[in-house]
Protein backbone atom coordinates (compact mmCIF):
# COMPACT_ATOMS: atom_id res chain seq x y z
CA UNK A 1 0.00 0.00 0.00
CA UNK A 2 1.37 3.38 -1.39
CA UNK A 3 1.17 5.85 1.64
CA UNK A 4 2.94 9.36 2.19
CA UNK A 5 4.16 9.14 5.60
CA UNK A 6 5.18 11.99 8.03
CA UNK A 7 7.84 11.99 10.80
CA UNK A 8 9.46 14.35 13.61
CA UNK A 9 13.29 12.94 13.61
CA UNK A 10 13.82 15.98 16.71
CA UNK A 11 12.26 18.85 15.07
CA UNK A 12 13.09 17.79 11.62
CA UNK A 13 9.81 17.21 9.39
CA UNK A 14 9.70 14.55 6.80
CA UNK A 15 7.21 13.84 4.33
CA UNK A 16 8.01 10.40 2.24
CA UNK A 17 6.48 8.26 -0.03
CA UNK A 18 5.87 4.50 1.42
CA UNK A 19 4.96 1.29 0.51
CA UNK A 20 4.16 -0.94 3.17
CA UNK A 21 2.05 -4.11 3.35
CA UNK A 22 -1.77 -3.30 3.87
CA UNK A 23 -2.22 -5.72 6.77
CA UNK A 24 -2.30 -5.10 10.51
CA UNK A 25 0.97 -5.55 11.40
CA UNK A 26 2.84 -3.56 9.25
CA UNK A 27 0.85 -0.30 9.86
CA UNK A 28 1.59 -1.13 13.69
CA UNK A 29 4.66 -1.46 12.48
CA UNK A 30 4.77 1.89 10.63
CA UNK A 31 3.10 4.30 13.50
CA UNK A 32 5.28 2.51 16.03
CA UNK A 33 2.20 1.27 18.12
CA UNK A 34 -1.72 0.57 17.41
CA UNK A 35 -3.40 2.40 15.01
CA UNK A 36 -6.30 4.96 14.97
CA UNK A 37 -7.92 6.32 12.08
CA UNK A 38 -8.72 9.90 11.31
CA UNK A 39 -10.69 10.99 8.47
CA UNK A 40 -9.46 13.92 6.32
CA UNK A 41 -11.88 13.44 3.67
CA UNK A 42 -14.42 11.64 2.00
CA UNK A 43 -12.01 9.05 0.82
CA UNK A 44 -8.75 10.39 2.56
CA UNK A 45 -7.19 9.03 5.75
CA UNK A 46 -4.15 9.39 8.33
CA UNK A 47 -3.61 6.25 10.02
CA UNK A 48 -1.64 7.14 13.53
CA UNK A 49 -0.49 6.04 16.78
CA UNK A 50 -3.34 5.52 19.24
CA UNK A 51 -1.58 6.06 22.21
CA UNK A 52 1.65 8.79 20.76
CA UNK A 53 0.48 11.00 23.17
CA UNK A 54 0.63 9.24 26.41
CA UNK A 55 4.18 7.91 25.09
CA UNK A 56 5.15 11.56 24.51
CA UNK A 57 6.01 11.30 20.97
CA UNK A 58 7.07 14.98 19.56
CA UNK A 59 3.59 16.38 17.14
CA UNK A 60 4.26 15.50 13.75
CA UNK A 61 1.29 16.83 11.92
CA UNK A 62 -1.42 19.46 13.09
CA UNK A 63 -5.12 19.07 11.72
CA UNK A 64 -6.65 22.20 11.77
CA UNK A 65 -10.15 22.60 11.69
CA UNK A 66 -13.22 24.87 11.44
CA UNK A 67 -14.25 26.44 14.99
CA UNK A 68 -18.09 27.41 14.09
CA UNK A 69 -18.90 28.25 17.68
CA UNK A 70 -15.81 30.92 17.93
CA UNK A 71 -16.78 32.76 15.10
CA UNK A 72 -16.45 32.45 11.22
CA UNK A 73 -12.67 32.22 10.61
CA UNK A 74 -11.86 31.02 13.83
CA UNK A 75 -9.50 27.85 13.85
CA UNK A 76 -8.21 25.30 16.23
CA UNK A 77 -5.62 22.68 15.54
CA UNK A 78 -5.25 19.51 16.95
CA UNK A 79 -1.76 17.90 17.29
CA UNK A 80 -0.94 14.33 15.93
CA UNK A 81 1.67 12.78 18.02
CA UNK A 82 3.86 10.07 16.62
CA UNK A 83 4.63 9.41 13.06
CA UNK A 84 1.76 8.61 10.73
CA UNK A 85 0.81 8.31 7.29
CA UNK A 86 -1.90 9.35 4.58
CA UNK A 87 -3.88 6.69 3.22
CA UNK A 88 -6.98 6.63 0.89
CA UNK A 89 -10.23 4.15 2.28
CA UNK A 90 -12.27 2.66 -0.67
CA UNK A 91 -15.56 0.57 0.84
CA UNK A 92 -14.04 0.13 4.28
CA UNK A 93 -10.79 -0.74 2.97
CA UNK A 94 -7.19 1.21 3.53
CA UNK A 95 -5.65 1.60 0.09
CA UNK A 96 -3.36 3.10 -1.41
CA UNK A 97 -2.89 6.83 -2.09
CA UNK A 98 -3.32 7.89 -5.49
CA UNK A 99 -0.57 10.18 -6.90
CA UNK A 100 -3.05 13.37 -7.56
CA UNK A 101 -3.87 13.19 -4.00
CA UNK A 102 -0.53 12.75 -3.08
CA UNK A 103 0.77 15.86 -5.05
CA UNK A 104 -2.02 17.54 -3.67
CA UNK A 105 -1.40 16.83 -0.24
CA UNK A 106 2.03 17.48 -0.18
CA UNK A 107 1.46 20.85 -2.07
CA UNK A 108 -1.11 21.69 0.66
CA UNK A 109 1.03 20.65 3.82
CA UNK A 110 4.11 22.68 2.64
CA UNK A 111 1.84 25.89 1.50
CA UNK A 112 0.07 25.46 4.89
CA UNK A 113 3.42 24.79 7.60
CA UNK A 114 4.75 26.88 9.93
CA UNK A 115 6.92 25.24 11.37
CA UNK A 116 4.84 22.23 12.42
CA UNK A 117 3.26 20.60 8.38
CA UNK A 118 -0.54 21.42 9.13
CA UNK A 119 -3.32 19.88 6.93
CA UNK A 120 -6.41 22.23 7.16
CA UNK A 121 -9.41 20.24 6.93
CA UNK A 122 -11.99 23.05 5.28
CA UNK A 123 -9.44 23.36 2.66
CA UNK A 124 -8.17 19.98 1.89
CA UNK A 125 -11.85 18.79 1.70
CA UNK A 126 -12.96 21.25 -1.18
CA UNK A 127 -9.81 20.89 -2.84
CA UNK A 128 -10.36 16.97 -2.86
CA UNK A 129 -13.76 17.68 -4.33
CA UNK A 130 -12.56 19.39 -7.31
């Protein structure tokens, strides 16, 4: 399964492409621990440590997301801990990540960081409709 993962090596982002087996193990294997899904998209998902917070891992991505109760451009970001990766779900299924989405992502992530790579949710969900 084609994936684009993300890593802190100590303050030191990296984005990469992977392939890894799409079984169990080897996505433990790949976040270091067990696995939780979050959903980016419609189709788009980052598979990441369950428990990289209570380990202390160092953030490695930021999802930042709408705040409709604070007002109308107000934002809040929540930190992934851990490394992770980008995967696409087809019918319940992880798969892998097509190269559009890919580009786009990475495209998106490097427009959006500041310091930390952020993926803004609002954003990355219209421009995965288009």
């Amino acid at each position: 399964m084609k994936n684009l993962s993300i890593r802190n090596y100590r303050d030191t982002f990296e984005l990469a492409d992977k392939d890894i087996d799409g079984d169990l193990s080897s996505m433990q294997q790949e976040v270091d621990g067990h696995i939780e899904t979050v959903t980016i998209a419609k189709d788009l998902v980052l598979v990441c440590d369950e428990e990289g917070r209570l380990k202390d891992r160092p953030v490695s991505v930021c999802l930042v997301y709408p705040d409709h109760e604070s007002g109308e451009d107000a934002k809040y970001a929540v930190g992934i801990h851990g490394d992770c990766f980008i995967c696409q779900r087809t019918e319940g299924d992880l798969v892998s990540l097509s190269r559009k989405k890919r580009d786009l992502l990475i495209n998106h992530i490097m427009e959006k960081r500041i310091g930390i790579p952020c993926i803004d949710i609002e954003i990355i969900r219209e421009e995965m409709k288009a």
